[in-house]
PDB file of N, CA and C in Angstrom:
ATOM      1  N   UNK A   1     129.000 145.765 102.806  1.00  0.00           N
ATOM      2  CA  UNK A   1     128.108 146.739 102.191  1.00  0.00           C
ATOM      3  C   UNK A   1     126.688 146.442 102.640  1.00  0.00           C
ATOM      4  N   UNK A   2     126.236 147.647 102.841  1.00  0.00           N
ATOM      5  CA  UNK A   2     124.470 147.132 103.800  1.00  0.00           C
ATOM      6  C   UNK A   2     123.766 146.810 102.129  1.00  0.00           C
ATOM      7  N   UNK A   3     122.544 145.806 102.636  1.00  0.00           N
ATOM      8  CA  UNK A   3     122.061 146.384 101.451  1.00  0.00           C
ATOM      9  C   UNK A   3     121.499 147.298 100.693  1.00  0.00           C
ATOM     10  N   UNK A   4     121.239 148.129 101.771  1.00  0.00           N
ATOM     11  CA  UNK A   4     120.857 149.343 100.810  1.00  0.00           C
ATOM     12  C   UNK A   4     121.258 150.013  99.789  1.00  0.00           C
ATOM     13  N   UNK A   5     123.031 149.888 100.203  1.00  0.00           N
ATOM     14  CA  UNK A   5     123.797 150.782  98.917  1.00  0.00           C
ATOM     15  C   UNK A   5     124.162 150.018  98.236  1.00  0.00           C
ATOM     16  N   UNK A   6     124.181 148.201  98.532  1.00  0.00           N
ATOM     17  CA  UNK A   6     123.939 147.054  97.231  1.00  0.00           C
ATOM     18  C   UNK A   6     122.877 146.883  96.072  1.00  0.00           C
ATOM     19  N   UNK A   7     121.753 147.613  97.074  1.00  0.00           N
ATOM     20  CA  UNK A   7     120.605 147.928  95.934  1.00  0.00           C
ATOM     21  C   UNK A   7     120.855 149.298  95.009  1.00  0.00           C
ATOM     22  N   UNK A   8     121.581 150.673  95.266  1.00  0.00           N
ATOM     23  CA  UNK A   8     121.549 151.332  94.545  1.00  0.00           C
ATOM     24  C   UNK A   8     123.025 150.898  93.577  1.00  0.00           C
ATOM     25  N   UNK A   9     123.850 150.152  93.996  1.00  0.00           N
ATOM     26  CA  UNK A   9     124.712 150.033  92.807  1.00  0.00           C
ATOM     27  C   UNK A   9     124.216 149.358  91.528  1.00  0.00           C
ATOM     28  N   UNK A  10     124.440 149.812  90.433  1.00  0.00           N
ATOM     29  CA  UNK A  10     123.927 149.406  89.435  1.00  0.00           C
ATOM     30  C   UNK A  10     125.269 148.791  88.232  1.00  0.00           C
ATOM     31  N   UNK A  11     125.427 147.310  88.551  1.00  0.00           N
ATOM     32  CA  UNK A  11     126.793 146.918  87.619  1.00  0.00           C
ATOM     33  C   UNK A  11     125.906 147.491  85.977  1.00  0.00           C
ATOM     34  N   UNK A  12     127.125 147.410  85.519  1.00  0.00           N
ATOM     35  CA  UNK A  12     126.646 148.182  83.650  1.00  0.00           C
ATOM     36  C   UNK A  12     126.234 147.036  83.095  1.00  0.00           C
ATOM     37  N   UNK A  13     126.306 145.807  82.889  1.00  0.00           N
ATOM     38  CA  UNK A  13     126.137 145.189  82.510  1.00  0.00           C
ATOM     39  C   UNK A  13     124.513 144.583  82.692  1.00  0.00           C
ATOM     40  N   UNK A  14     124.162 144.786  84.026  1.00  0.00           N
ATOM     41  CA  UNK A  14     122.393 144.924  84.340  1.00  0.00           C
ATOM     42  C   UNK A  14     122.288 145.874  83.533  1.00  0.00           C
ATOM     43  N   UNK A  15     122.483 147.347  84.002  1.00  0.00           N
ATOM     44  CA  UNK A  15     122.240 148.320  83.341  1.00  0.00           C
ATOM     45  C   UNK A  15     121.829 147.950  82.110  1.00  0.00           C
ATOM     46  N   UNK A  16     122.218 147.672  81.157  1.00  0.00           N
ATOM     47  CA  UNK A  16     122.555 147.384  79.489  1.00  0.00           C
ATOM     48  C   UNK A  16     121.454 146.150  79.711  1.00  0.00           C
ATOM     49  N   UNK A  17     121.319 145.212  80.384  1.00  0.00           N
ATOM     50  CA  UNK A  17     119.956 144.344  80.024  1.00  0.00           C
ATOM     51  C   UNK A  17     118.706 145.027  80.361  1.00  0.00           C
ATOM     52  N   UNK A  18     119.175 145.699  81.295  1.00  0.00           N
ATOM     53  CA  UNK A  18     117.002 146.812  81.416  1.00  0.00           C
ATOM     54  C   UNK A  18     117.032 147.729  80.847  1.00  0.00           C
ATOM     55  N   UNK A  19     117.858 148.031  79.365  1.00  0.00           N
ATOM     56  CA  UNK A  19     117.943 148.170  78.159  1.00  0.00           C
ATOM     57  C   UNK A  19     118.693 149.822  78.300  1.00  0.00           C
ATOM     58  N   UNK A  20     119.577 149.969  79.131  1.00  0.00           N
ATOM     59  CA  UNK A  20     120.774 151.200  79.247  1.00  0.00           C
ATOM     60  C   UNK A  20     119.853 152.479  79.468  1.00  0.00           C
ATOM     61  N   UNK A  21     118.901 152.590  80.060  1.00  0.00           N
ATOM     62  CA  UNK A  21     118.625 154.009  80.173  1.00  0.00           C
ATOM     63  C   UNK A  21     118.994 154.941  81.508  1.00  0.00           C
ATOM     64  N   UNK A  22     118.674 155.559  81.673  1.00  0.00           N
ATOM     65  CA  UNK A  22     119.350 156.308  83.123  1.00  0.00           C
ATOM     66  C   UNK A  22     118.797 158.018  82.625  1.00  0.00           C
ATOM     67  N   UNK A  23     118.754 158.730  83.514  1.00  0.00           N
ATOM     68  CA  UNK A  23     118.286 160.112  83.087  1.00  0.00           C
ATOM     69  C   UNK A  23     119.699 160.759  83.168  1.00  0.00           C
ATOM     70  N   UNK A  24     119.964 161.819  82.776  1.00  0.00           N
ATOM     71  CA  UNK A  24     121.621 162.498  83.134  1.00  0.00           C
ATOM     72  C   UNK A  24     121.643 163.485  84.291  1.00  0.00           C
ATOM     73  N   UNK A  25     119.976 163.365  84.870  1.00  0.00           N
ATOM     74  CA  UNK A  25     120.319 164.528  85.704  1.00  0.00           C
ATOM     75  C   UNK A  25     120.917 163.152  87.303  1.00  0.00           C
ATOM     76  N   UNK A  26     120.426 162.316  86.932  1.00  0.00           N
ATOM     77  CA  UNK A  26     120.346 160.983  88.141  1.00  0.00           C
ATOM     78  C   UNK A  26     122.045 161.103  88.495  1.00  0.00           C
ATOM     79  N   UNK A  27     123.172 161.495  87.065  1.00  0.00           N
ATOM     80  CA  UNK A  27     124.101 161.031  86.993  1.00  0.00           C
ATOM     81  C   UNK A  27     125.073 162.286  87.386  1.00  0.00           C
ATOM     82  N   UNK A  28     124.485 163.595  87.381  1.00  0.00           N
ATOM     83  CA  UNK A  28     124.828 165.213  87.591  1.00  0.00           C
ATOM     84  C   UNK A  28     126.246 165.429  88.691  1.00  0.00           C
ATOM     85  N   UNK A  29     125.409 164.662  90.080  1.00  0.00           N
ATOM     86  CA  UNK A  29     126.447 165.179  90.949  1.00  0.00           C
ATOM     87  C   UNK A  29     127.653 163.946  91.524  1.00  0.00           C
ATOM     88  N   UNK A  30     127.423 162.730  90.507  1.00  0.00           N
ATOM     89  CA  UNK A  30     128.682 162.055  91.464  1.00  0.00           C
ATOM     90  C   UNK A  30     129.390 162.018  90.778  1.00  0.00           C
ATOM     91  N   UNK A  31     130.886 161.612  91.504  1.00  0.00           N
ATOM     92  CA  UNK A  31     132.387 161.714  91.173  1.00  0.00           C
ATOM     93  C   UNK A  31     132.446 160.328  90.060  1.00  0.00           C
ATOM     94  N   UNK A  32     133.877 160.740  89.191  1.00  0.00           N
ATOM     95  CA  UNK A  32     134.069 159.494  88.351  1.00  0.00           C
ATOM     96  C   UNK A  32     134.992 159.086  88.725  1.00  0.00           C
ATOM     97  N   UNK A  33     135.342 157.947  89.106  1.00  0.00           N
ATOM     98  CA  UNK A  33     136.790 157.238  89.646  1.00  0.00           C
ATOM     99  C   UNK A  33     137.372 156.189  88.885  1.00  0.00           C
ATOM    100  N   UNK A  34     138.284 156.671  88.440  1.00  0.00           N
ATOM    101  CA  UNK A  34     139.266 155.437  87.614  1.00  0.00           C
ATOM    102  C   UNK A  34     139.591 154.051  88.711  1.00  0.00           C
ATOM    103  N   UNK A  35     139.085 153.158  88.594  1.00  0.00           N
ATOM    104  CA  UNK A  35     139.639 151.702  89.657  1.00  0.00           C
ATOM    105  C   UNK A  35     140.845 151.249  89.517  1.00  0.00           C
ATOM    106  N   UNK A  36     141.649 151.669  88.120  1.00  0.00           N
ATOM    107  CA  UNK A  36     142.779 151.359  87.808  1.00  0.00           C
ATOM    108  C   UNK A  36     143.963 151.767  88.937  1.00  0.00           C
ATOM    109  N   UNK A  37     143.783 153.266  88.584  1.00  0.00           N
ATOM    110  CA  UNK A  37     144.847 154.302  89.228  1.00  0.00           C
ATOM    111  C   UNK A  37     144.461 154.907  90.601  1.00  0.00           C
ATOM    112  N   UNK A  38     142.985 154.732  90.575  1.00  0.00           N
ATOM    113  CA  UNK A  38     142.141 155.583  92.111  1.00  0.00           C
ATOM    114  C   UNK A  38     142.373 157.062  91.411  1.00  0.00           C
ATOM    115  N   UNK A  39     142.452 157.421  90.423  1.00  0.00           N
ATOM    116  CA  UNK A  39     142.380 158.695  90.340  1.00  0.00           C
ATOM    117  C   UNK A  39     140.607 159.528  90.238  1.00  0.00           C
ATOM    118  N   UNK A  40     140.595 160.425  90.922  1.00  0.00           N
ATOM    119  CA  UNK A  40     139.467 160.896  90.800  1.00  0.00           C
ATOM    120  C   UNK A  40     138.987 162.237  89.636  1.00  0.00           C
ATOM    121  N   UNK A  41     138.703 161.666  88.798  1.00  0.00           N
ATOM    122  CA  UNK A  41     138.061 162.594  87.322  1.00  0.00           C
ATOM    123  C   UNK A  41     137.340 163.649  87.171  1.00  0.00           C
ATOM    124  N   UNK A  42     137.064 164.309  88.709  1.00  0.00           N
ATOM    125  CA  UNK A  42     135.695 165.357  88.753  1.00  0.00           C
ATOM    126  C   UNK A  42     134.382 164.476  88.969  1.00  0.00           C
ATOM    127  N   UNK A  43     133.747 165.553  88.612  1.00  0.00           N
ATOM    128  CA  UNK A  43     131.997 165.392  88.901  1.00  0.00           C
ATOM    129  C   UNK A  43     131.441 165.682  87.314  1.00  0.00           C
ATOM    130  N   UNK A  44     130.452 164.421  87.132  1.00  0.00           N
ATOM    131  CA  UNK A  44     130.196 164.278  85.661  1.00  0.00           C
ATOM    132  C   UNK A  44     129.423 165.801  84.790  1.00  0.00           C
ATOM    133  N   UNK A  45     129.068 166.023  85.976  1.00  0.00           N
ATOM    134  CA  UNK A  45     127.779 166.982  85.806  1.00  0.00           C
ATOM    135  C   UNK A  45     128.807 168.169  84.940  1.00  0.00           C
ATOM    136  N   UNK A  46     130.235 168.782  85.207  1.00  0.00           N
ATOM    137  CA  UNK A  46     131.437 169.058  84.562  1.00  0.00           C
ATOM    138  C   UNK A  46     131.741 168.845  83.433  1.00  0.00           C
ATOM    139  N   UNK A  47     131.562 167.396  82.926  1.00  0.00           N
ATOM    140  CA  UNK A  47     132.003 166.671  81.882  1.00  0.00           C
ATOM    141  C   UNK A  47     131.143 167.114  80.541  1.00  0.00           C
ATOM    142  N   UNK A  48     131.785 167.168  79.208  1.00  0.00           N
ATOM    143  CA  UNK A  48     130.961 167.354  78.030  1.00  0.00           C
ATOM    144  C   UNK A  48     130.649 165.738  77.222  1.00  0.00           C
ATOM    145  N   UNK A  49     129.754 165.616  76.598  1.00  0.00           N
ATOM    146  CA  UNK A  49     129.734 164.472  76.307  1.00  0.00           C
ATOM    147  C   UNK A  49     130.019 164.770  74.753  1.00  0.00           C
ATOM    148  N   UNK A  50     130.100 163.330  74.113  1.00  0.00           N
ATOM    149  CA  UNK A  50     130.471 163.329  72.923  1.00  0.00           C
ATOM    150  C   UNK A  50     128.831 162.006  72.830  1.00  0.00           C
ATOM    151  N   UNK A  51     127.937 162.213  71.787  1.00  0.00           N
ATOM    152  CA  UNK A  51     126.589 161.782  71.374  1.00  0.00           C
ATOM    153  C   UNK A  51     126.601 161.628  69.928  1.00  0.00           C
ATOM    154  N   UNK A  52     126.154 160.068  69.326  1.00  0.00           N
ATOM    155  CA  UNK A  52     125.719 159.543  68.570  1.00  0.00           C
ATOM    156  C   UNK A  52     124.520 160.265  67.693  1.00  0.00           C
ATOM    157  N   UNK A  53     124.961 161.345  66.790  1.00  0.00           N
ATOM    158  CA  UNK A  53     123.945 162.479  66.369  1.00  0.00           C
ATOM    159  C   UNK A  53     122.585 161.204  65.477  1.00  0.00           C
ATOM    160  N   UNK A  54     122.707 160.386  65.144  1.00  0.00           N
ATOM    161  CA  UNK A  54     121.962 159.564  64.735  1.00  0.00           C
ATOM    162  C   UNK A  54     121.209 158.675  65.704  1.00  0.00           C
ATOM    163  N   UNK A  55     121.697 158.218  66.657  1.00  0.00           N
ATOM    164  CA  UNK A  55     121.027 157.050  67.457  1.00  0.00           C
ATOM    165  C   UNK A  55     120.857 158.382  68.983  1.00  0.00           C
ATOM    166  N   UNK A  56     121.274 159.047  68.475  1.00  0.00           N
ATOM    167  CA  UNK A  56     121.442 159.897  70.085  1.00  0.00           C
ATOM    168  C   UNK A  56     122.422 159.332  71.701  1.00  0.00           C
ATOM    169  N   UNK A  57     123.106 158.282  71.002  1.00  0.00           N
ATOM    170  CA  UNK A  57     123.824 157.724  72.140  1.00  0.00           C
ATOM    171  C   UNK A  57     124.899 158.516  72.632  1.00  0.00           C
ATOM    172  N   UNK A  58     125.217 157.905  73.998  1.00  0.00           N
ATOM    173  CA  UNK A  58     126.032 158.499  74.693  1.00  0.00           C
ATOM    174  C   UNK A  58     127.745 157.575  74.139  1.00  0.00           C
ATOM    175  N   UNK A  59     128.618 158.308  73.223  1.00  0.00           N
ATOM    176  CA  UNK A  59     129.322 157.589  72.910  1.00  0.00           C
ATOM    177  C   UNK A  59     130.681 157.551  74.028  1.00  0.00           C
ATOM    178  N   UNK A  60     131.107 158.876  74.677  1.00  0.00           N
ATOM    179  CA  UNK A  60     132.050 159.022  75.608  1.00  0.00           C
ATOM    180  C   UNK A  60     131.939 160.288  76.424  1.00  0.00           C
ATOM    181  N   UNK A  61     132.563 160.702  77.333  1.00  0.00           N
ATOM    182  CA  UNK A  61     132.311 161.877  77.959  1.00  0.00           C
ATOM    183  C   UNK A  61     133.753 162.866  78.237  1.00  0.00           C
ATOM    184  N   UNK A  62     133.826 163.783  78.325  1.00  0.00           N
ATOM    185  CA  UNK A  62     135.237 164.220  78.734  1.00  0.00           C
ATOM    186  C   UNK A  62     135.298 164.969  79.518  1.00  0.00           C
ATOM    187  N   UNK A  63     135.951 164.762  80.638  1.00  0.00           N
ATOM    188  CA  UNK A  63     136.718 164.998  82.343  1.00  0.00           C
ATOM    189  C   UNK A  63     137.537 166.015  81.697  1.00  0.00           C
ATOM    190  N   UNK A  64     136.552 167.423  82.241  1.00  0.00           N
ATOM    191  CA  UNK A  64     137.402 168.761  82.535  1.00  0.00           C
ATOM    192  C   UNK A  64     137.804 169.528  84.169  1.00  0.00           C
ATOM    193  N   UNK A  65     138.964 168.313  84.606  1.00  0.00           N
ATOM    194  CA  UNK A  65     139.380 168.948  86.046  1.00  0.00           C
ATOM    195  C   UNK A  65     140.290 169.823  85.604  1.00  0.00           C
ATOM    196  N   UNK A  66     140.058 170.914  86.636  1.00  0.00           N
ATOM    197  CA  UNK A  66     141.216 171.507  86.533  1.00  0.00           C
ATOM    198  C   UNK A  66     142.512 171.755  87.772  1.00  0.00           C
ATOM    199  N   UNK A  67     143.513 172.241  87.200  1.00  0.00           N
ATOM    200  CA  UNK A  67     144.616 172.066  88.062  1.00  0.00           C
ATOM    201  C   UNK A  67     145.664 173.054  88.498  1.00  0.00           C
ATOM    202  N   UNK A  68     145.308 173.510  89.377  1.00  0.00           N
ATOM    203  CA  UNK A  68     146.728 174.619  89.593  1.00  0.00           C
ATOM    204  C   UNK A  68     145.737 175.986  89.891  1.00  0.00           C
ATOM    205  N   UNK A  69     145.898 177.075  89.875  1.00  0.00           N
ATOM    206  CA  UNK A  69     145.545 178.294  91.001  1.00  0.00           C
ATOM    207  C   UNK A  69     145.379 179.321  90.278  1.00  0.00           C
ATOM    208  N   UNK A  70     144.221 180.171  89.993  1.00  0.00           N
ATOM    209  CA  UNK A  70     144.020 181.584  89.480  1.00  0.00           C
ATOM    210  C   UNK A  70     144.113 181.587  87.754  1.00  0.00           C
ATOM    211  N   UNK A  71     145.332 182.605  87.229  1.00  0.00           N
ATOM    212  CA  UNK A  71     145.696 182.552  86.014  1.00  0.00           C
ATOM    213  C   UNK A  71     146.475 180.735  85.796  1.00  0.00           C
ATOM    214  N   UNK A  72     146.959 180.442  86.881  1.00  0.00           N
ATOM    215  CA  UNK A  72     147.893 179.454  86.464  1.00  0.00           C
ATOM    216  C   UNK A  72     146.794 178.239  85.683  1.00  0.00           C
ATOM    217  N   UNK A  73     145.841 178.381  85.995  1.00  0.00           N
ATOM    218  CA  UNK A  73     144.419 176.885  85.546  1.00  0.00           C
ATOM    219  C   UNK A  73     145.022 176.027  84.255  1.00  0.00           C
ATOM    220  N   UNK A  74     145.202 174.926  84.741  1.00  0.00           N
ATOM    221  CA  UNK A  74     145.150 174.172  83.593  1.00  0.00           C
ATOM    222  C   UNK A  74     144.414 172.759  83.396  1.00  0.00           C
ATOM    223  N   UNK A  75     143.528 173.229  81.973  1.00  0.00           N
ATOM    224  CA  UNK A  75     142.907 172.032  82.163  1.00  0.00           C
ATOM    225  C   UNK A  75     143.523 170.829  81.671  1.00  0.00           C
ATOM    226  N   UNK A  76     143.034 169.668  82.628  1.00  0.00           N
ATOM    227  CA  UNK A  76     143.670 167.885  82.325  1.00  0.00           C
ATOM    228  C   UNK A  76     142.084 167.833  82.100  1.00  0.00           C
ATOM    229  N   UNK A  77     142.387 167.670  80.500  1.00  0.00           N
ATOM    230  CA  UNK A  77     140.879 166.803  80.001  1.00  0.00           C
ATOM    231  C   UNK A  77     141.053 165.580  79.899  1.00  0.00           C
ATOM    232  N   UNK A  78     140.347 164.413  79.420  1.00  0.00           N
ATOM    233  CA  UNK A  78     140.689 163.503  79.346  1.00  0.00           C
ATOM    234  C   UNK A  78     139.539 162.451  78.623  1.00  0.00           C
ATOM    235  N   UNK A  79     139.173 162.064  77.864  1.00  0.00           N
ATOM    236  CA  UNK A  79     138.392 161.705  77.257  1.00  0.00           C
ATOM    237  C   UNK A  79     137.563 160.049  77.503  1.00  0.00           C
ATOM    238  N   UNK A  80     136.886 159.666  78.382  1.00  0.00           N
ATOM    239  CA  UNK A  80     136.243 158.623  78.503  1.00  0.00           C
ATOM    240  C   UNK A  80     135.397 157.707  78.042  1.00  0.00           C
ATOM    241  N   UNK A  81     135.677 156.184  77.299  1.00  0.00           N
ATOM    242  CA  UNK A  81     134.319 155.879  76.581  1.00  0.00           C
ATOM    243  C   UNK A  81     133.486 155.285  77.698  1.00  0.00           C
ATOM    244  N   UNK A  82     132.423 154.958  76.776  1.00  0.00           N
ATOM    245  CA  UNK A  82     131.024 155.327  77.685  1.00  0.00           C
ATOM    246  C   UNK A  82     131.315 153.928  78.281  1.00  0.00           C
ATOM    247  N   UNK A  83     131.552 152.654  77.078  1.00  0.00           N
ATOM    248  CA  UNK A  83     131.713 151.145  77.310  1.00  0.00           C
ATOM    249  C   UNK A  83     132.485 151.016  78.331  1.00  0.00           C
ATOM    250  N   UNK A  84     133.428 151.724  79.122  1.00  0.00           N
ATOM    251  CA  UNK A  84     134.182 151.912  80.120  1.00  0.00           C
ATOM    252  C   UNK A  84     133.615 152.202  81.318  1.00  0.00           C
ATOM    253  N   UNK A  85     132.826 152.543  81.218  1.00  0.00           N
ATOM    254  CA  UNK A  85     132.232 152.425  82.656  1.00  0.00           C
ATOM    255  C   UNK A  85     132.079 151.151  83.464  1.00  0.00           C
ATOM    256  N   UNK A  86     132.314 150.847  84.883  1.00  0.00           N
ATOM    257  CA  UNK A  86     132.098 149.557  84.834  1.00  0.00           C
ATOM    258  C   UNK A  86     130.951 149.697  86.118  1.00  0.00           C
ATOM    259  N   UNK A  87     131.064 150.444  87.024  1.00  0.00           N
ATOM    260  CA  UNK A  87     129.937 150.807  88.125  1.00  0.00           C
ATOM    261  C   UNK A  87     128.925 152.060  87.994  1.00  0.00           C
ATOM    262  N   UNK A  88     127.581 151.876  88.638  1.00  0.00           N
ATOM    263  CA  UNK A  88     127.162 152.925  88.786  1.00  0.00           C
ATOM    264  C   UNK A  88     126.659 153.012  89.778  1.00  0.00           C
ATOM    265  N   UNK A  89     126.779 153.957  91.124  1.00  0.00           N
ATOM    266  CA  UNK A  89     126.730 154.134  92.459  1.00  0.00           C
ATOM    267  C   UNK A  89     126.196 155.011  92.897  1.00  0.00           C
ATOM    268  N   UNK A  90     125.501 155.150  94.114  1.00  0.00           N
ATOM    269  CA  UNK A  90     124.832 156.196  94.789  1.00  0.00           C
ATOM    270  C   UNK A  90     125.480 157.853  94.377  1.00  0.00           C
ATOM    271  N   UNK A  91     126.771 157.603  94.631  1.00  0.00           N
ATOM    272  CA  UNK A  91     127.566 158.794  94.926  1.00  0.00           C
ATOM    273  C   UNK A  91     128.628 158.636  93.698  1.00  0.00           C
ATOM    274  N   UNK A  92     128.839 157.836  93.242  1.00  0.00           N
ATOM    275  CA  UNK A  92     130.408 157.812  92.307  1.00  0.00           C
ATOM    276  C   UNK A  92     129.675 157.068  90.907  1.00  0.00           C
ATOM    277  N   UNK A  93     130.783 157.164  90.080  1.00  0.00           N
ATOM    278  CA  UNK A  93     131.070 156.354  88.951  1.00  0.00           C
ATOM    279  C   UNK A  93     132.083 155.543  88.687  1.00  0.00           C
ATOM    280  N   UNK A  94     132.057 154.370  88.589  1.00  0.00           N
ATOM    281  CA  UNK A  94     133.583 153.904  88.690  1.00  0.00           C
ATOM    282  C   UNK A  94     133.959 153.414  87.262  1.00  0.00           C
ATOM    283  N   UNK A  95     135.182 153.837  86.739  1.00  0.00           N
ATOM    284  CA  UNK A  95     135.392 153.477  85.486  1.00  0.00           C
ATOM    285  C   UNK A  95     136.395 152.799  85.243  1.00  0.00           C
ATOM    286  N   UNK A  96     136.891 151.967  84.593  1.00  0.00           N
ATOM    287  CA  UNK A  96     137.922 151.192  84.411  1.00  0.00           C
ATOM    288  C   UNK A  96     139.118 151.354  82.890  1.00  0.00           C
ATOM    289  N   UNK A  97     140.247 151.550  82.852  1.00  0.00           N
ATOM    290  CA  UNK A  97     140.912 152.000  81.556  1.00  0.00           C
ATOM    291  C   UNK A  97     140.912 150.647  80.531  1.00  0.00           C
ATOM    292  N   UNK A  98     140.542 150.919  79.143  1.00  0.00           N
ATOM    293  CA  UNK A  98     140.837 149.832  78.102  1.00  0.00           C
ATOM    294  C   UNK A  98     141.756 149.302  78.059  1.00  0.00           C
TER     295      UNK A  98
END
């Protein structure tokens, strides 16, 4: 990995010590990837979030791909917590299952 795209990865765990902020538009157009399965979740910018109406946090997000052709559409939602995230990357998100 050059360093360049070593400098834009951001492990969550930095993240969370320079105290978790991030803008959502920063986060709009890249893909979310499960590391488990390699399955690819869509593009977040897609996703609805679920928010901490009190603290305003980001508690989880939910992956609306869809699947299949025309009338046939069906959506595979799938519901993600936020603590699950384990990368954050130029281009992707990488998430890992509980």
């Amino acid at each position: 990995m050059k360093q360049k795209e070593a400098a834009e990865v951001l492990d969550t765990q930095e993240f969370r010590k320079r105290g978790g902020f991030v803008k959502l538009s920063e986060l709009y157009d890249k893909e979310i990837i499960n590391i488990d399965t390699g399955e690819n979740l869509g593009i977040f910018g897609d996703c609805d979030l679920t928010i901490n109406e009190k603290t305003g946090e980001i508690i989880s997000f939910i992956s609306g791909q869809s699947t299949g052709f025309g009338f046939f559409k069906e959506q595979k939602k799938r519901e993600v917590l936020w603590k699950n995230i384990k990368k954050i990357g130029s281009d992707m998100i990488i998430i890992e299952n509980d």
